[in-house]
Protein backbone atom coordinates (compact mmCIF):
# COMPACT_ATOMS: atom_id res chain seq x y z
CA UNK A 1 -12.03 28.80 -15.15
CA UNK A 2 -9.46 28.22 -13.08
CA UNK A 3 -11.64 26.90 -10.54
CA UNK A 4 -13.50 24.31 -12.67
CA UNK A 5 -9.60 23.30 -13.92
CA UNK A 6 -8.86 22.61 -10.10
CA UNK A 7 -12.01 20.59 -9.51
CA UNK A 8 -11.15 18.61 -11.95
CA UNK A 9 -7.96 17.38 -10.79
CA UNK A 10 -9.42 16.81 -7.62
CA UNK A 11 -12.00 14.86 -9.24
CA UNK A 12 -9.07 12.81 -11.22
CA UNK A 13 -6.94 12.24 -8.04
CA UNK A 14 -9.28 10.76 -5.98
CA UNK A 15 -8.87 6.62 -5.21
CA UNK A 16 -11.98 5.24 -7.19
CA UNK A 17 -11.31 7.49 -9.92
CA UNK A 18 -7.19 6.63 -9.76
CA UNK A 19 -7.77 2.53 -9.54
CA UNK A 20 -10.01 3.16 -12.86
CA UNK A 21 -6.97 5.39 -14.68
CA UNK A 22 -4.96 2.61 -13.76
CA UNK A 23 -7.07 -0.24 -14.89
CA UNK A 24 -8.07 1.25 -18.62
CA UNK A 25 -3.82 1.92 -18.56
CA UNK A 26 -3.34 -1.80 -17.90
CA UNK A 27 -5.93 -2.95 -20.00
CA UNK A 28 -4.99 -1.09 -23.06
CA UNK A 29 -0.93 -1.54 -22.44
CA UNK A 30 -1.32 -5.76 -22.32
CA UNK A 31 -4.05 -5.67 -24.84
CA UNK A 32 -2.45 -3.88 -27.39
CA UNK A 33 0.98 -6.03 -26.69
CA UNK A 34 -1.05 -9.30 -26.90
CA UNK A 35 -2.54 -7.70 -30.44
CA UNK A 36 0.69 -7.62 -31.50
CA UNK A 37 2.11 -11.04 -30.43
CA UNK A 38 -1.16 -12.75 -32.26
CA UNK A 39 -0.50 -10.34 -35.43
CA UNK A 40 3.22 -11.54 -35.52
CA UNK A 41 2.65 -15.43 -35.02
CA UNK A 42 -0.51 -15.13 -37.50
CA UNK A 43 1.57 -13.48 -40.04
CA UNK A 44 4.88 -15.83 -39.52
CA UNK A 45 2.57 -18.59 -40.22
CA UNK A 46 0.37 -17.08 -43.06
CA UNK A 47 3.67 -15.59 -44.79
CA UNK A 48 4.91 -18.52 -46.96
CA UNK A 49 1.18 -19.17 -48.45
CA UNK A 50 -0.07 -15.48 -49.21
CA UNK A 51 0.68 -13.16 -51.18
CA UNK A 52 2.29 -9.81 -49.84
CA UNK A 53 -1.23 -8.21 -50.26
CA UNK A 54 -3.16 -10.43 -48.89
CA UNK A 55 -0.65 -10.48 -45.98
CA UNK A 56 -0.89 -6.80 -45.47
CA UNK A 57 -4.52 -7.08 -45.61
CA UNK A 58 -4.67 -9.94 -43.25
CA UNK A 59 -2.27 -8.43 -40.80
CA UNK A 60 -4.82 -4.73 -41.06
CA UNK A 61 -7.64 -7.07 -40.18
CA UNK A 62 -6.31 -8.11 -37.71
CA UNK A 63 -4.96 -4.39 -35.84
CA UNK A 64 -8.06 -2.78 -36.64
CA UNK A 65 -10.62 -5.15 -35.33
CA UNK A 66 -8.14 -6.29 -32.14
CA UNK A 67 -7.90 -2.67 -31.27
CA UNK A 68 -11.33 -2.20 -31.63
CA UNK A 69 -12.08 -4.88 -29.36
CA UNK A 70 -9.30 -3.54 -26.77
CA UNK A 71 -10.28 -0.06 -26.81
CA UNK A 72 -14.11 -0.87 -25.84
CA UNK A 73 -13.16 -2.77 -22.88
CA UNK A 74 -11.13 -0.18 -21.99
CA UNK A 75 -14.21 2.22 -22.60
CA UNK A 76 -16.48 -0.01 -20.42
CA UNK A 77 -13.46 -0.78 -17.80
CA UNK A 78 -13.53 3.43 -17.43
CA UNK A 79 -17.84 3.57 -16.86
CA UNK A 80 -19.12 4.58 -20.09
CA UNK A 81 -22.25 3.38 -21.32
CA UNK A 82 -21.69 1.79 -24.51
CA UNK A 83 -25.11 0.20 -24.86
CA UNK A 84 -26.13 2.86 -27.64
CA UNK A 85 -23.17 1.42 -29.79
């Protein structure tokens, strides 16, 4: 077990494997930070003409499907197939 733990690492640390790590980490950090700047300029915008519940919902709209999106080109960004989806 201890073995297969090691390999791992190994497997982790090595420079094709590291410069993918680091891409998905970039790619989810500035993607989820430009979700947010979009959610707060939509909503600033959207806030004197909607109600508070359509607010909410438009502002859950747009997190869900913007990390969605962000998290699958992470997913593709890190080599998995996601043709089947």
């Amino acid at each position: 077990m201890l073995d297969s733990v090691t390999e791992l690492l190994k497997n982790l640390l090595e420079p094709e494997n590291l410069e993918k790590i680091f891409a998905v980490a970039i790619i989810l950090v500035v993607g989820f930070a430009v979700l947010n700047i979009i959610k707060v300029l939509i909503v600033r915008n959207l806030r004197q003409r909607l109600s508070a519940q359509t607010l909410m919902l438009v502002r859950k709209v747009i997190v869900y499907t913007g990390g969605f999106i962000v998290v699958f080109v992470a997913l593709r960004q890190a080599g998995l197939d996601l043709n089947i989806l």
